[in-house]
N, C-alpha and C. Protein backbone atom coordinates (compact mmCIF):
# COMPACT_ATOMS: atom_id res chain seq x y z
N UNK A 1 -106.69 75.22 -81.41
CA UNK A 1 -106.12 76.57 -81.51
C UNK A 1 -105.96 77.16 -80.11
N UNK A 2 -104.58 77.78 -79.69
CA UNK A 2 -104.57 78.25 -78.72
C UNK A 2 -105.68 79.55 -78.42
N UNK A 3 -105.57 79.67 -76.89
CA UNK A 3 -106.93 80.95 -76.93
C UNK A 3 -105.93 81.79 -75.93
N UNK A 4 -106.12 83.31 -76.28
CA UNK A 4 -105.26 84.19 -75.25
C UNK A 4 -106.71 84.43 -74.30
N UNK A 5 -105.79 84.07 -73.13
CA UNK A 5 -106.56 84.31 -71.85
C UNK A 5 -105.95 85.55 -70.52
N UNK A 6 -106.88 86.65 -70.66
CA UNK A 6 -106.32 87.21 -69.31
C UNK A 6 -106.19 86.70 -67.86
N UNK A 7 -104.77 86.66 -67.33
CA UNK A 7 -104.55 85.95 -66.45
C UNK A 7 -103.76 87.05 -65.48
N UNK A 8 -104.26 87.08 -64.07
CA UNK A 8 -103.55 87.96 -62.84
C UNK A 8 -102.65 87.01 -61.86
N UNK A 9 -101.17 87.26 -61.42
CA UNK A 9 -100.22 86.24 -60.72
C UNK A 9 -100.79 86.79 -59.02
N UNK A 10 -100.45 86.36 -58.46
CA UNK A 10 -100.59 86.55 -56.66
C UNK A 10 -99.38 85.90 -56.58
N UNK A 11 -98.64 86.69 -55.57
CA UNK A 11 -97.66 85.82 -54.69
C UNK A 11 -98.34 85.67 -53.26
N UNK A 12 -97.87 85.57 -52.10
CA UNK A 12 -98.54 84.57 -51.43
C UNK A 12 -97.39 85.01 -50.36
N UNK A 13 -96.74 84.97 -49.25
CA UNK A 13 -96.01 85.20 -47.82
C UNK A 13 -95.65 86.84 -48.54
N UNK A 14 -96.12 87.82 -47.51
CA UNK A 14 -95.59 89.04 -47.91
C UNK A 14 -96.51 90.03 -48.47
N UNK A 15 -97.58 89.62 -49.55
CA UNK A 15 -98.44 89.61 -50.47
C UNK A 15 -99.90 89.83 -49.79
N UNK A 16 -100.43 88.63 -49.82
CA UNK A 16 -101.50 88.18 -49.15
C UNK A 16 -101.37 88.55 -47.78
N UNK A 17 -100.27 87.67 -46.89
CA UNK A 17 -100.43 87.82 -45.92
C UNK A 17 -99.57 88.12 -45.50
N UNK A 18 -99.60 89.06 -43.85
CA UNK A 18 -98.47 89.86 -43.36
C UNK A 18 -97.32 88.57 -42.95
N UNK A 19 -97.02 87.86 -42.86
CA UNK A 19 -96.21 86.97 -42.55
C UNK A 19 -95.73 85.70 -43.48
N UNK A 20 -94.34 85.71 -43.49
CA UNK A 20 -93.92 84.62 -43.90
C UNK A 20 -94.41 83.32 -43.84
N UNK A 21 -94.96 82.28 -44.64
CA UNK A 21 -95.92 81.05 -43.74
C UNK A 21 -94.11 80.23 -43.18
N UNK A 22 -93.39 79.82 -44.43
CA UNK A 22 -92.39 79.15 -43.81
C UNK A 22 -91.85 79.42 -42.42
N UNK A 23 -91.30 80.60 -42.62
CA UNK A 23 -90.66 81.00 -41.28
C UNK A 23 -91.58 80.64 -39.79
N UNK A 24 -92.82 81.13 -39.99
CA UNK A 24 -93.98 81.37 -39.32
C UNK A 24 -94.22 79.58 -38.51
N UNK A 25 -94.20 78.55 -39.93
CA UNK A 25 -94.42 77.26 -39.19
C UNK A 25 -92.79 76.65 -38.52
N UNK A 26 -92.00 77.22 -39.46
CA UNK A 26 -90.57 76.96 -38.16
C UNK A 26 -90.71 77.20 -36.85
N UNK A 27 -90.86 78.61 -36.68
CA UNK A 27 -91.33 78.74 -35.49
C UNK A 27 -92.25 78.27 -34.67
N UNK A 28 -93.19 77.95 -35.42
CA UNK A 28 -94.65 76.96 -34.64
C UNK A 28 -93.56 75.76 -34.32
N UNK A 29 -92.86 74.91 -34.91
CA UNK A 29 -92.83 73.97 -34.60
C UNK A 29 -91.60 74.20 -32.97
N UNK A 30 -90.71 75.25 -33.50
CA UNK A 30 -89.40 75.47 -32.16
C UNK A 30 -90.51 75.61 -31.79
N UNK A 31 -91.86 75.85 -31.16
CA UNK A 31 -93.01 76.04 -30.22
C UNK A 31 -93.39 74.80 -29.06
N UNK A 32 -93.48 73.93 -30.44
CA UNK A 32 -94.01 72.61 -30.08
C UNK A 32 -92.92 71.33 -29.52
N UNK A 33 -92.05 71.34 -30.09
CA UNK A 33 -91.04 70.52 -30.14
C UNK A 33 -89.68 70.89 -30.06
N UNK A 34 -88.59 69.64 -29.17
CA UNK A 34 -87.26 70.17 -28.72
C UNK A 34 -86.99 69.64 -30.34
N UNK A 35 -87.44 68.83 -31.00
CA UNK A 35 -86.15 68.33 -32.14
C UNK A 35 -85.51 69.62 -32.89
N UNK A 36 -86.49 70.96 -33.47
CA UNK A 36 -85.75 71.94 -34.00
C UNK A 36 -84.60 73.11 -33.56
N UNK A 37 -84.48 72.19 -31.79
CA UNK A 37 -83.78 73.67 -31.38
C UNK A 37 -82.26 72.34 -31.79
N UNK A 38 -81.92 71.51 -31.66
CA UNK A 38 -81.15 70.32 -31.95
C UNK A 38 -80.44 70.96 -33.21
N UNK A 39 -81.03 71.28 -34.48
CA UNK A 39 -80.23 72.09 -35.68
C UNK A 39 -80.08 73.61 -35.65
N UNK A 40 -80.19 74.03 -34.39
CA UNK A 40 -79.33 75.36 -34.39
C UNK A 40 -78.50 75.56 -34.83
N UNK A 41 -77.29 75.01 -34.36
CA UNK A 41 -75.74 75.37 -35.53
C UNK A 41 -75.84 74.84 -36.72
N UNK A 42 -76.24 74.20 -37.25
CA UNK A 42 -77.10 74.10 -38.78
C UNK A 42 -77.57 75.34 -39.29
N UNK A 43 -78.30 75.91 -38.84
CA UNK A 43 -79.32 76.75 -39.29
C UNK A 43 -78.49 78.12 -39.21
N UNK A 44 -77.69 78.50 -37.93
CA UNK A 44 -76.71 79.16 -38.05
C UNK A 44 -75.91 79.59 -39.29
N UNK A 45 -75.46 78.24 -39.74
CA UNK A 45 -74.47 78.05 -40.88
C UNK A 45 -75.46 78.24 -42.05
N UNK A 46 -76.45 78.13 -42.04
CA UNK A 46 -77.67 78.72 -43.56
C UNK A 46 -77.69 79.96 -43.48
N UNK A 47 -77.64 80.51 -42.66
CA UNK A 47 -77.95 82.02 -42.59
C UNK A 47 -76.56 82.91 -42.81
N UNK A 48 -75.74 82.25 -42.78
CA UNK A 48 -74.56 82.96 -43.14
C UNK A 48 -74.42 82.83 -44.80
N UNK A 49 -74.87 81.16 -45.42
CA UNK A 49 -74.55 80.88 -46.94
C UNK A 49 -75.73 81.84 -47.37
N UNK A 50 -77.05 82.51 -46.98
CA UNK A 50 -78.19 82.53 -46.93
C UNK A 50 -77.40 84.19 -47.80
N UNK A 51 -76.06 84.70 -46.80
CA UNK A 51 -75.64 85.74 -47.54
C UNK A 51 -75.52 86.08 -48.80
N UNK A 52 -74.08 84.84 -49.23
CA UNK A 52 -73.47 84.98 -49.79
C UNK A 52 -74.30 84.17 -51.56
N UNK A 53 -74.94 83.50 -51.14
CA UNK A 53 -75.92 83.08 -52.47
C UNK A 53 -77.45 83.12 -51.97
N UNK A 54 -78.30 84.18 -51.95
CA UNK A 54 -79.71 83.75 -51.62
C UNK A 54 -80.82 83.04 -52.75
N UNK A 55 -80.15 82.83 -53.38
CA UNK A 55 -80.85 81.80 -54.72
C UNK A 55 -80.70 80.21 -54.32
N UNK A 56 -80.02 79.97 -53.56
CA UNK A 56 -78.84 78.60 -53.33
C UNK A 56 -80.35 77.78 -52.46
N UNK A 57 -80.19 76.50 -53.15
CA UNK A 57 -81.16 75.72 -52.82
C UNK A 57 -80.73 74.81 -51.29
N UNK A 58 -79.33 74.90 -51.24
CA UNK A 58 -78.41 74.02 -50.08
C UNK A 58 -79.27 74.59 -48.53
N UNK A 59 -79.06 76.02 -48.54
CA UNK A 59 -79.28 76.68 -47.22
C UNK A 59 -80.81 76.38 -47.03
N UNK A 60 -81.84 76.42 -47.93
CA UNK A 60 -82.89 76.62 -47.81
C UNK A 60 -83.32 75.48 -47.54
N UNK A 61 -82.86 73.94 -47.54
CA UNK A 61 -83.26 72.82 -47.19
C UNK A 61 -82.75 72.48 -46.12
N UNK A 62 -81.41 72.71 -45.79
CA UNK A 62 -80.91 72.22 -44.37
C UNK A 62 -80.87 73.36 -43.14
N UNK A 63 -82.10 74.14 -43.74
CA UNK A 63 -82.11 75.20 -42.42
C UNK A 63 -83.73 74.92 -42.26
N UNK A 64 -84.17 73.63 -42.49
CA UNK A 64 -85.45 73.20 -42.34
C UNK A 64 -85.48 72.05 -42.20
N UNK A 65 -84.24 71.37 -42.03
CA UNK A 65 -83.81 69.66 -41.88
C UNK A 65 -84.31 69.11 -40.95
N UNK A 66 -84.91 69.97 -39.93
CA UNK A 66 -85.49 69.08 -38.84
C UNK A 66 -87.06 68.89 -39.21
N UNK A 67 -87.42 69.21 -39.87
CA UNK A 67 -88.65 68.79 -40.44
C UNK A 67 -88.89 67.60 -40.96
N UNK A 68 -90.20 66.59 -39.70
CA UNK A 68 -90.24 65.16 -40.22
C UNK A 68 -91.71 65.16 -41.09
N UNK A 69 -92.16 63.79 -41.74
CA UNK A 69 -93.16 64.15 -42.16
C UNK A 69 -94.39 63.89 -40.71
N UNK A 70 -93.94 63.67 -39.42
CA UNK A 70 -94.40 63.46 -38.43
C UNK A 70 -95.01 64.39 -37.95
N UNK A 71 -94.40 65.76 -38.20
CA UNK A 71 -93.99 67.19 -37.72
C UNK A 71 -95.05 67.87 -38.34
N UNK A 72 -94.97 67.51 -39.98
CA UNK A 72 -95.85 67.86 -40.70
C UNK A 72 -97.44 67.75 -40.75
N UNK A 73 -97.64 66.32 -40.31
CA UNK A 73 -98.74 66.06 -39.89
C UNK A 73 -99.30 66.25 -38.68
N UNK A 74 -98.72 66.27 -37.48
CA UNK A 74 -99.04 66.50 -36.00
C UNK A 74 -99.61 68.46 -36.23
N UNK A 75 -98.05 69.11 -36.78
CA UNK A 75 -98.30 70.60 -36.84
C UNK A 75 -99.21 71.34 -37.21
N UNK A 76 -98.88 70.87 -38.80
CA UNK A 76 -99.36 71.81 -39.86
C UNK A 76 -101.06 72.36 -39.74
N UNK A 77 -101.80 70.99 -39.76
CA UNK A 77 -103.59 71.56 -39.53
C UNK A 77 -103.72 73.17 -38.59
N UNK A 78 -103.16 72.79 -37.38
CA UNK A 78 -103.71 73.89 -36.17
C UNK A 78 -102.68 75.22 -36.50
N UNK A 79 -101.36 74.65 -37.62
CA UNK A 79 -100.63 76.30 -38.15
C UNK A 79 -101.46 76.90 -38.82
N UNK A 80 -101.50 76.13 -39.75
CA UNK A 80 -102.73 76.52 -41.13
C UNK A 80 -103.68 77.75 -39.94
N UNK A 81 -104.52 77.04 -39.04
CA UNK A 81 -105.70 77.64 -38.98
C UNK A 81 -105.57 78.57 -38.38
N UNK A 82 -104.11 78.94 -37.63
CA UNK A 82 -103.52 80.10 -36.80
C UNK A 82 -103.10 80.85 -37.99
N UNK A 83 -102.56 80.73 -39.48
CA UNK A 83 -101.85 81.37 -40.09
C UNK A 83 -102.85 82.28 -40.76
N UNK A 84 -103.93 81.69 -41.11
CA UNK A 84 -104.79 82.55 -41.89
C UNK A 84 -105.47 83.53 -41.41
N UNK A 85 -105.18 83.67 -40.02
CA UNK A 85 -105.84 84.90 -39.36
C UNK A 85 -104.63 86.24 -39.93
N UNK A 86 -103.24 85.85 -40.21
CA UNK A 86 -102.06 86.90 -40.53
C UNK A 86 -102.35 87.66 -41.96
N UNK A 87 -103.90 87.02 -42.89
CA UNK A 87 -103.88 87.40 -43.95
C UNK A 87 -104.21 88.83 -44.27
N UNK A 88 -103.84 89.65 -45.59
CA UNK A 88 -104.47 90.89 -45.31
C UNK A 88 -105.98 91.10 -45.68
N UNK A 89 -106.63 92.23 -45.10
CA UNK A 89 -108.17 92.29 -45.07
C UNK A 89 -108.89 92.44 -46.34
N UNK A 90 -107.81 93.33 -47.34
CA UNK A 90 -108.77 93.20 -48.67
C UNK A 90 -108.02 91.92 -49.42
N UNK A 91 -107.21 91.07 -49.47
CA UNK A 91 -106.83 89.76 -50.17
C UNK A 91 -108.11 89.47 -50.98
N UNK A 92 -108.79 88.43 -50.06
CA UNK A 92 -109.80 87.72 -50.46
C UNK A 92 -110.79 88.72 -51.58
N UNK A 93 -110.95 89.66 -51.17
CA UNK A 93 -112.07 90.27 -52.06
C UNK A 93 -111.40 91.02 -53.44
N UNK A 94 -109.93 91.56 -53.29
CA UNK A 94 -109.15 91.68 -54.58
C UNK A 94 -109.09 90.41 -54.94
N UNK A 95 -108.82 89.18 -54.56
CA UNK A 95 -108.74 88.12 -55.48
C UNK A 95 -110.37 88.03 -56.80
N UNK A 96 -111.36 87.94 -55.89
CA UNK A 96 -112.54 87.49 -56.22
C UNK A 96 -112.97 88.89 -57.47
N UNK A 97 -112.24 90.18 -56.74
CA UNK A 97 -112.53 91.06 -58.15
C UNK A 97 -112.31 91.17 -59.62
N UNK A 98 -110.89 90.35 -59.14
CA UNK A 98 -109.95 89.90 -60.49
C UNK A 98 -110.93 89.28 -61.34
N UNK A 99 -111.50 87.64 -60.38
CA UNK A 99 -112.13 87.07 -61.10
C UNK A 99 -113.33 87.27 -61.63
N UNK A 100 -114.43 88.02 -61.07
CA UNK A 100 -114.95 88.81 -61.45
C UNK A 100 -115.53 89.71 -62.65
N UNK A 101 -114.05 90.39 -62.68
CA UNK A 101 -113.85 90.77 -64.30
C UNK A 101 -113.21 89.85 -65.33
N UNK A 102 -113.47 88.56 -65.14
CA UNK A 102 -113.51 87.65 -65.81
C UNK A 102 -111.92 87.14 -65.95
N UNK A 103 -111.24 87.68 -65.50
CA UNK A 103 -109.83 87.01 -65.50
C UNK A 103 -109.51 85.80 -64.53
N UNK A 104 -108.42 85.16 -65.02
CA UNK A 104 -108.13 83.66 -64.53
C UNK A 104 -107.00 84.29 -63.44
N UNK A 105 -107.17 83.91 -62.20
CA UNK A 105 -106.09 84.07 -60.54
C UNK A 105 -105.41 83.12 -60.94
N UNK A 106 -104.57 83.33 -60.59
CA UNK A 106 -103.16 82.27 -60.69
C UNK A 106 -102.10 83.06 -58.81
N UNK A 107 -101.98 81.97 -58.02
CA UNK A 107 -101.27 82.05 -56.88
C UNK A 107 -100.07 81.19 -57.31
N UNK A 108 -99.06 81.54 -57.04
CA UNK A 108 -97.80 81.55 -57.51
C UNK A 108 -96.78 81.68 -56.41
N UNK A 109 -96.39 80.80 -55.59
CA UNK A 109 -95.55 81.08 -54.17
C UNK A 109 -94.60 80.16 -53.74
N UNK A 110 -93.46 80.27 -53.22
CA UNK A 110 -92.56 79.51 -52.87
C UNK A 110 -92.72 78.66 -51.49
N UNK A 111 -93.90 78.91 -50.97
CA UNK A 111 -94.14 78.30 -50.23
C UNK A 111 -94.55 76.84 -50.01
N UNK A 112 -94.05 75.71 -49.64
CA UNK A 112 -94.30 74.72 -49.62
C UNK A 112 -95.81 74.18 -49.73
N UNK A 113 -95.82 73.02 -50.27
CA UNK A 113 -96.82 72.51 -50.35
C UNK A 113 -97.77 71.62 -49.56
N UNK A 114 -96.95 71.27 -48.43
CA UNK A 114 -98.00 71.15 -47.24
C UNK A 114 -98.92 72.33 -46.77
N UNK A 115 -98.32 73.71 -47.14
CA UNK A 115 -99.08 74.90 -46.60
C UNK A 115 -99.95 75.16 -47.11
N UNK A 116 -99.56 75.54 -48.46
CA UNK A 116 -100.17 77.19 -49.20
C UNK A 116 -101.57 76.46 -49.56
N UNK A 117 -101.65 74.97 -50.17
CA UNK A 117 -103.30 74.76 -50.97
C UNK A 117 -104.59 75.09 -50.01
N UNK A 118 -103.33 74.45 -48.18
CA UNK A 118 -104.69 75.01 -47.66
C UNK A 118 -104.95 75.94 -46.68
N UNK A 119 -103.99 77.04 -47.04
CA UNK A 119 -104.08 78.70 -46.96
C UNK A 119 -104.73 79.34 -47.49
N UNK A 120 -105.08 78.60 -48.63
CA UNK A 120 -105.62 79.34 -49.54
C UNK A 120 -106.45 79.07 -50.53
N UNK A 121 -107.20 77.88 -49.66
CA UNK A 121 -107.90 76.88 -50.73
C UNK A 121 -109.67 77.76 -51.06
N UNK A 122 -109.84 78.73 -49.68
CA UNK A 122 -111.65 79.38 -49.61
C UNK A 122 -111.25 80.53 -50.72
N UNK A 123 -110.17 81.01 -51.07
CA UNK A 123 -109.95 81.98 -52.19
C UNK A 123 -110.21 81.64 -53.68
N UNK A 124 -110.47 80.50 -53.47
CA UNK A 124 -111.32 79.80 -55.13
C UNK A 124 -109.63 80.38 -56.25
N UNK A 125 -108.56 80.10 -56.35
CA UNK A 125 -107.70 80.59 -57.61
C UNK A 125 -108.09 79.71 -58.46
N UNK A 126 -107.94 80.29 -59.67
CA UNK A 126 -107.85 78.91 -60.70
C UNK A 126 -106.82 78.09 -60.85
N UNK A 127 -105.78 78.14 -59.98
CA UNK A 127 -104.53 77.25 -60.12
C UNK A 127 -103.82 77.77 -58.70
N UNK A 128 -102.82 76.63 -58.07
CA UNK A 128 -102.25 76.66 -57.20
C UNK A 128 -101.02 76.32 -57.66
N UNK A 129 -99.78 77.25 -57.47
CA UNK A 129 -98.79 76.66 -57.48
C UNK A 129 -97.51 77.06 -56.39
N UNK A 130 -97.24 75.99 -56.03
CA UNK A 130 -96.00 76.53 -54.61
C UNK A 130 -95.10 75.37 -54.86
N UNK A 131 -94.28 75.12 -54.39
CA UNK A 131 -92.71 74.71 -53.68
C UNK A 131 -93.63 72.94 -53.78
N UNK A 132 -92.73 72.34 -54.24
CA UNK A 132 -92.87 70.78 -54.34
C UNK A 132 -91.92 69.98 -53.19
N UNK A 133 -92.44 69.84 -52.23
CA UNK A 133 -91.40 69.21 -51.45
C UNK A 133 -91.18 67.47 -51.12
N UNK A 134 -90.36 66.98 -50.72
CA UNK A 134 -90.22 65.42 -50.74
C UNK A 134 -91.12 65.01 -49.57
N UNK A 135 -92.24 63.42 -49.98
CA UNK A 135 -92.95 63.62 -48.75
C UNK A 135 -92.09 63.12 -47.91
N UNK A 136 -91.10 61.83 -47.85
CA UNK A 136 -90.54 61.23 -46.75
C UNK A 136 -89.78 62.14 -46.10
N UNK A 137 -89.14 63.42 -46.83
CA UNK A 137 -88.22 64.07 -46.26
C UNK A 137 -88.38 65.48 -46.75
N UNK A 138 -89.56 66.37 -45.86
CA UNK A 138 -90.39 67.60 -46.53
C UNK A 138 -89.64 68.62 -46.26
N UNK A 139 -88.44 68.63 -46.00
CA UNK A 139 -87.35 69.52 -46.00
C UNK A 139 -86.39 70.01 -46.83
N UNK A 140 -86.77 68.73 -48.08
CA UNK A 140 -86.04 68.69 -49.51
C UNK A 140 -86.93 69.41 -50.66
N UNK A 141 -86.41 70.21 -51.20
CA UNK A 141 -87.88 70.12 -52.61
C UNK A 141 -87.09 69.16 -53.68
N UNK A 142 -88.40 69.02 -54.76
CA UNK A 142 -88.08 68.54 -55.53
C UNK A 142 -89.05 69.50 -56.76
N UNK A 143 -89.02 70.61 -56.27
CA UNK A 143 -89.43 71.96 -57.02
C UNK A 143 -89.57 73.16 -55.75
N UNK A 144 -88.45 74.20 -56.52
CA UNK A 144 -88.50 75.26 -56.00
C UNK A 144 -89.23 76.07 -56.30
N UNK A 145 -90.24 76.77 -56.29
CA UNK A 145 -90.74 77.95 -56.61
C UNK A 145 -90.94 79.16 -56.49
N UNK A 146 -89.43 79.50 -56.74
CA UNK A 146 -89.17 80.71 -56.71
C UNK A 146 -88.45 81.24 -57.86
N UNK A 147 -87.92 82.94 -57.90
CA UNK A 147 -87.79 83.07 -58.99
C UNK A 147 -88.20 83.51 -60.85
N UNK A 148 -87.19 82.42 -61.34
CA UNK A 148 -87.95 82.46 -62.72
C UNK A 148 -88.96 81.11 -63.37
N UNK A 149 -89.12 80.48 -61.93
CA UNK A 149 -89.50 79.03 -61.77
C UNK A 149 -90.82 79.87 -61.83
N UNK A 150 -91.11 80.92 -61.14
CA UNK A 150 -92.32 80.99 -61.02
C UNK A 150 -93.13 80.88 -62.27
N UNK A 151 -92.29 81.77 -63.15
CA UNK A 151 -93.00 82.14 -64.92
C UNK A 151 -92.85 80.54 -65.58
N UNK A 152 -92.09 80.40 -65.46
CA UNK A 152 -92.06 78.86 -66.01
C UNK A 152 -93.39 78.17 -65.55
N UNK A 153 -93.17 77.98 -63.77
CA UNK A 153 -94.22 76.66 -64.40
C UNK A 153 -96.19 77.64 -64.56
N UNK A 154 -95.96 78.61 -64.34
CA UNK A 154 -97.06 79.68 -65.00
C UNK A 154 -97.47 78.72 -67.08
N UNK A 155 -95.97 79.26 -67.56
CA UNK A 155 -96.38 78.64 -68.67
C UNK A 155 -96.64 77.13 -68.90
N UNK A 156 -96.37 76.62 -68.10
CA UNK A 156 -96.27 75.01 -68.31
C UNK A 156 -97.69 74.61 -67.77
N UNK A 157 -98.49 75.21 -66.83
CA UNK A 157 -99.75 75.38 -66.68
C UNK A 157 -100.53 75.79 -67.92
N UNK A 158 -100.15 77.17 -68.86
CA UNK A 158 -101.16 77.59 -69.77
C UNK A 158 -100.51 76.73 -71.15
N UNK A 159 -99.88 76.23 -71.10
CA UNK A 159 -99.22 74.78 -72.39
C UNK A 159 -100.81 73.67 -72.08
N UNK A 160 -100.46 73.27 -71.07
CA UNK A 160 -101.63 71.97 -70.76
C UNK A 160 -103.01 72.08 -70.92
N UNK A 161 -103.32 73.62 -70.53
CA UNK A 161 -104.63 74.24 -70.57
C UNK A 161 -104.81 75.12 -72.09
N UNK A 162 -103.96 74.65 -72.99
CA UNK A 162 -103.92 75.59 -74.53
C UNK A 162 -104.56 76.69 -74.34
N UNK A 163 -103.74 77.59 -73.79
CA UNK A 163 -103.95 78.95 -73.62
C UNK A 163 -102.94 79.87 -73.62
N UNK A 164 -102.94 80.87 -74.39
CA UNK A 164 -101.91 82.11 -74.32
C UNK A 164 -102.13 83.38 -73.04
N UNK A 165 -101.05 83.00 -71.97
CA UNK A 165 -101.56 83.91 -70.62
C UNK A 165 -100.94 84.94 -71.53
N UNK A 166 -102.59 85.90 -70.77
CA UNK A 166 -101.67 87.72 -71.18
C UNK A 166 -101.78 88.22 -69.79
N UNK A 167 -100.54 88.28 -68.77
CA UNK A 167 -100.84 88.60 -67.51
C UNK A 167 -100.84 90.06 -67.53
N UNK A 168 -102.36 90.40 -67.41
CA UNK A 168 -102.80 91.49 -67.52
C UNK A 168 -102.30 92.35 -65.66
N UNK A 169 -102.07 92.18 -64.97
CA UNK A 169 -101.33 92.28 -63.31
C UNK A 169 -100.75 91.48 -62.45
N UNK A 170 -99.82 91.64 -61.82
CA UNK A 170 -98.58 90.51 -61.16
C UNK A 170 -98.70 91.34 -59.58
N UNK A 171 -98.89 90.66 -58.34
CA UNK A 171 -99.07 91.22 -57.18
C UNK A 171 -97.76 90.51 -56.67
N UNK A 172 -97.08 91.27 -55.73
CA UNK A 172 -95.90 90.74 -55.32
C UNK A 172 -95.28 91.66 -53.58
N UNK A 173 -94.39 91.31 -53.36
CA UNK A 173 -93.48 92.11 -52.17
C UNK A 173 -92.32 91.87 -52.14
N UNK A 174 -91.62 91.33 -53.10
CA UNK A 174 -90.34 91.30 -53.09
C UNK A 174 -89.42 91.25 -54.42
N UNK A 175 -88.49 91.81 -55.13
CA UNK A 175 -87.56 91.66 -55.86
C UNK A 175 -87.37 90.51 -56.52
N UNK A 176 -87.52 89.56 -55.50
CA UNK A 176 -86.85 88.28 -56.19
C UNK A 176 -88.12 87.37 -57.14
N UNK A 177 -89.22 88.64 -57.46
CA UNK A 177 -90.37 87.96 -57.67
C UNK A 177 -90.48 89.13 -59.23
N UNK A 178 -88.91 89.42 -59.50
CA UNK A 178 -89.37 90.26 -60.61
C UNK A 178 -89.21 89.81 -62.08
N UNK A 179 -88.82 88.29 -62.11
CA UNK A 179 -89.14 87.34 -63.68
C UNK A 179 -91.10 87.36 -63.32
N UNK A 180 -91.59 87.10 -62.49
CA UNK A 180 -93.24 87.32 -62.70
C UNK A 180 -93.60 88.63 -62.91
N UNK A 181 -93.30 89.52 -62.52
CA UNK A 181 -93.47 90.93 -62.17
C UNK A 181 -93.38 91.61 -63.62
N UNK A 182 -92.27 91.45 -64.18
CA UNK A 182 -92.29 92.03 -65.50
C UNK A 182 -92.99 91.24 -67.11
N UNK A 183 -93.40 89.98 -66.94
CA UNK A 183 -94.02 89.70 -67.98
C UNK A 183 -95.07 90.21 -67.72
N UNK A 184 -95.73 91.57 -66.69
CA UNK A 184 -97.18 91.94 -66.36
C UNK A 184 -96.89 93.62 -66.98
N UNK A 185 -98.45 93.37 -67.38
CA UNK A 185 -98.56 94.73 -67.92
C UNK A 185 -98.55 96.07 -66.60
N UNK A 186 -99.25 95.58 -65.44
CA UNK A 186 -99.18 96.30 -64.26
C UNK A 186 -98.37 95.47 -63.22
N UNK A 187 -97.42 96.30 -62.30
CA UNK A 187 -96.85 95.39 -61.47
C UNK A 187 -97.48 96.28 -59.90
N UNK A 188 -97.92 95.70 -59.00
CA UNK A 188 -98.63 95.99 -58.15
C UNK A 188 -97.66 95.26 -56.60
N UNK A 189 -96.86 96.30 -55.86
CA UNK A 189 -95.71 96.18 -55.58
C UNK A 189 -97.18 96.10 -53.67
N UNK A 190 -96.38 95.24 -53.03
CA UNK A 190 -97.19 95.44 -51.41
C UNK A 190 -96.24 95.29 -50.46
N UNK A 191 -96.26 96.50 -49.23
CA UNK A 191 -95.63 96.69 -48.09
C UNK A 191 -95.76 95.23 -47.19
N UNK A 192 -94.73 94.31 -47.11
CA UNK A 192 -95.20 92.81 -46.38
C UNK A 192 -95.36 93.65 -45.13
N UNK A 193 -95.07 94.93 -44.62
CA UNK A 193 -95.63 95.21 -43.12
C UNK A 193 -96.93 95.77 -43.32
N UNK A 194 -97.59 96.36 -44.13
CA UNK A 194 -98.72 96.69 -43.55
C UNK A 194 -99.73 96.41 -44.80
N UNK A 195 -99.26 95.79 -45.68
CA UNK A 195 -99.91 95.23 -46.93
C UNK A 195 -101.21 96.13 -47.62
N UNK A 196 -99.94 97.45 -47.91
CA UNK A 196 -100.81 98.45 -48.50
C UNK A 196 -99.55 98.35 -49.87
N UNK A 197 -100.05 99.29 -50.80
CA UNK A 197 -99.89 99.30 -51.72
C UNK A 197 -98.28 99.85 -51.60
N UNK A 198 -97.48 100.16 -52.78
CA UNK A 198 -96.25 100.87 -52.33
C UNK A 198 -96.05 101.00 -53.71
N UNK A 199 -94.56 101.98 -53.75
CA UNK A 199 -94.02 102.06 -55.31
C UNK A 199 -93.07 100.67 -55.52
N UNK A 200 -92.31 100.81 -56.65
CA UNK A 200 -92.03 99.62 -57.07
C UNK A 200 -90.12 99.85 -56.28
């Protein structure tokens, strides 16, 4: 028999923490290495399609094409440990309150999956879910998570775990996060600049 379980969403770049992680390790890497300044007029040309469809999966992979899994591994550890200083100060302890009052955390972010598990792995969630990317070529996903992807694979998590989520609050900073936002009884809207509370 299924069991209804209270369950709270987190999003994750914006949310949690004052900074984008994607953008944030692009830049780490134009830091480290000439190969990303090489797809400039690439990236150029994303930011213009970036206009005209911002749902469009095309721009969002080839304006990260210079990403090897070489890149990934050399980079990512010493981003990670630079990134988590960008987090905000009450995060961690609103997470742990949630759980607390006995509800199940669920982090929910479009952020790739070389990043976010271990951004955010000392926050104990009961589930991690972000951006599925290709390992040979981590510039591709092969799950986006964004969207209405987010609620989806939300349910496809509480299917496996026979449970009826009642997302009792949805934490977010952006619009495009409002298929999670509205299956919540409270929607709890955050300034990505100063990661205080705001209206919706």
């Amino acid at each position: 028999m299924l069991k209804k379980t209270d369950v709270v969403l987190f999003d994750f770049d914006g949310t949690l923490s004052a900074r984008d992680s994607n953008v944030e390790f692009a830049k780490y890497c134009f830091r480290h290495s000439l190969r990303p300044w090489l797809f400039l007029p690439l990236m150029a040309v994303c930011g213009i399609c970036r206009w005209f469809k911002p749902d469009g999966i095309w721009w969002r992979e080839n304006i990260r094409r210079f990403t090897t899994p070489e890149m990934v591994k050399k980079f990512a550890p010493a981003f990670i440990k630079q990134h988590k200083r960008e987090r905000f100060g009450w995060a961690r302890e609103r997470v742990a309150a949630e759980r607390d009052a006995g509800r199940r955390v669920i982090m929910v972010s479009a952020c790739a999956d070389y990043l976010l598990p271990h951004l955010v792995r000392d926050m104990k969630f009961d589930a991690v879910f972000c951006s599925r990317m290709n390992r040979k070529k981590p510039w591709k996903y092969e799950f986006l998570c964004w969207g209405k992807n987010k609620v989806l694979v939300m349910d496809e998590w509480a299917k496996q775990n026979k449970i009826i989520p009642h997302v009792v609050r949805a934490y977010s900073d952006s619009k495009s996060d409002m298929p999670m936002m509205e299956i919540a009884d409270e929607q709890v809207w955050i300034d990505k600049r100063t990661g205080l509370r705001k209206d919706a």
